[in-house]
Protein backbone atom coordinates (compact mmCIF):
# COMPACT_ATOMS: atom_id res chain seq x y z
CA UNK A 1 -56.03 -55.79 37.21
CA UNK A 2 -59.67 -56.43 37.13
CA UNK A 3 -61.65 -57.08 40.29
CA UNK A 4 -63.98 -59.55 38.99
CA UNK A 5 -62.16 -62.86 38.18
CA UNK A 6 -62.67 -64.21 34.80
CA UNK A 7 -64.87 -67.26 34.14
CA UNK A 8 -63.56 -69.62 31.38
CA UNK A 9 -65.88 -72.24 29.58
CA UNK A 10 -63.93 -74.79 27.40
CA UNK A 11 -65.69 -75.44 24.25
CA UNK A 12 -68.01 -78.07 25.16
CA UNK A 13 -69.85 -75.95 27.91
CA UNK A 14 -70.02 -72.85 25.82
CA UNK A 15 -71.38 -75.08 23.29
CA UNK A 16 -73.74 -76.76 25.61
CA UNK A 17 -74.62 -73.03 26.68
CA UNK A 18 -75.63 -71.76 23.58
CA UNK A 19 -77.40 -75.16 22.55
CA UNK A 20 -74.97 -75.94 19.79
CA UNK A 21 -72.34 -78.53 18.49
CA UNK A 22 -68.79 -78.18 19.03
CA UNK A 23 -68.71 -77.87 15.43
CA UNK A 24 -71.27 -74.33 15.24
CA UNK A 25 -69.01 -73.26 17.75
CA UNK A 26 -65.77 -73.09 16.37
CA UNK A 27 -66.99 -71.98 13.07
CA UNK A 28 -68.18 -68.94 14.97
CA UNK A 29 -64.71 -68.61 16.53
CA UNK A 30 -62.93 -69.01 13.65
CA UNK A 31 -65.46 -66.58 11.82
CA UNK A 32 -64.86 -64.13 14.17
CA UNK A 33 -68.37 -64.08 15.74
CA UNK A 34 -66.89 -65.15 19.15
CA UNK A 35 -63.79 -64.45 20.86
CA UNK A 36 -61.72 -67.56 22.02
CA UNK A 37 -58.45 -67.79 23.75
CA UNK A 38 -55.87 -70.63 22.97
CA UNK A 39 -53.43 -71.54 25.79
CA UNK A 40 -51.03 -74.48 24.40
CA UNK A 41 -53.92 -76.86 23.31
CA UNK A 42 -56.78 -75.56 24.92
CA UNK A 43 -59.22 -73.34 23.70
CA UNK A 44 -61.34 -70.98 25.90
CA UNK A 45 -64.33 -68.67 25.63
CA UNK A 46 -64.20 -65.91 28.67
CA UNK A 47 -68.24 -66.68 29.70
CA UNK A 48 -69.05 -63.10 30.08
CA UNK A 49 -68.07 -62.80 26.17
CA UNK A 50 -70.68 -66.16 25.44
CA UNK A 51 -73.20 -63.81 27.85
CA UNK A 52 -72.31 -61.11 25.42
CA UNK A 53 -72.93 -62.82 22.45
CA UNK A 54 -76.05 -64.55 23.51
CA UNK A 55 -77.86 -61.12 23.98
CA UNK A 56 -76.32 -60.24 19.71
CA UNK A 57 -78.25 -63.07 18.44
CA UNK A 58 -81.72 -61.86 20.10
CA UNK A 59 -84.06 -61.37 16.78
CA UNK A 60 -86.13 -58.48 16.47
CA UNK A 61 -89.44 -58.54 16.36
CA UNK A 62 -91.05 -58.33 12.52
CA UNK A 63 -87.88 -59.38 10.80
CA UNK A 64 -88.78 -63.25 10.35
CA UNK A 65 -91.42 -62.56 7.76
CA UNK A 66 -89.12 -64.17 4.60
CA UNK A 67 -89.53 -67.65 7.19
CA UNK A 68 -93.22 -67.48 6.84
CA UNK A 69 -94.50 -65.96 3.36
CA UNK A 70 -97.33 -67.84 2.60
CA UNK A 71 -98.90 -66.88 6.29
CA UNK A 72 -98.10 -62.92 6.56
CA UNK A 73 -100.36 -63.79 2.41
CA UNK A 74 -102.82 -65.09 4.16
CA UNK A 75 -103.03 -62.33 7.26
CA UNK A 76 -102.75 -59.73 4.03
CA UNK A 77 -105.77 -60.82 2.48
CA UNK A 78 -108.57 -60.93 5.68
């Protein structure tokens, strides 16, 4: 067994943790994205797993240029 006890979020924190609907969330769960954990009715994210994911989404640095064309143009051109 592990030492460290396992934190649970129900949907509507994890959601509220990541700053997104309910809705976001479970298409990520059911997308596979995120792991979730049903028990009867209830559905659980483990929060070290949200932590987990969290630190996934970071964006690199230089890889948003398609989101600004008309500006990394510009930059081109001076």
């Amino acid at each position: 067994m592990n030492s460290a006890e396992i934190r649970w979020l129900s949907t509507a924190e994890a959601a509220k943790r990541l700053g997104i609907t309910p809705r976001t969330l479970y298409r990520f769960i059911d997308e596979g994205q995120l792991a979730a954990y049903r028990f009867g009715r209830v559905i659980r994210l483990k929060e070290d797993e949200v932590d987990v994911f969290i630190d996934k989404c970071r964006i690199a640095p230089g890889t948003l240029e398609h989101l600004y064309p008309e500006a990394v143009t510009d930059a081109k051109k001076s």
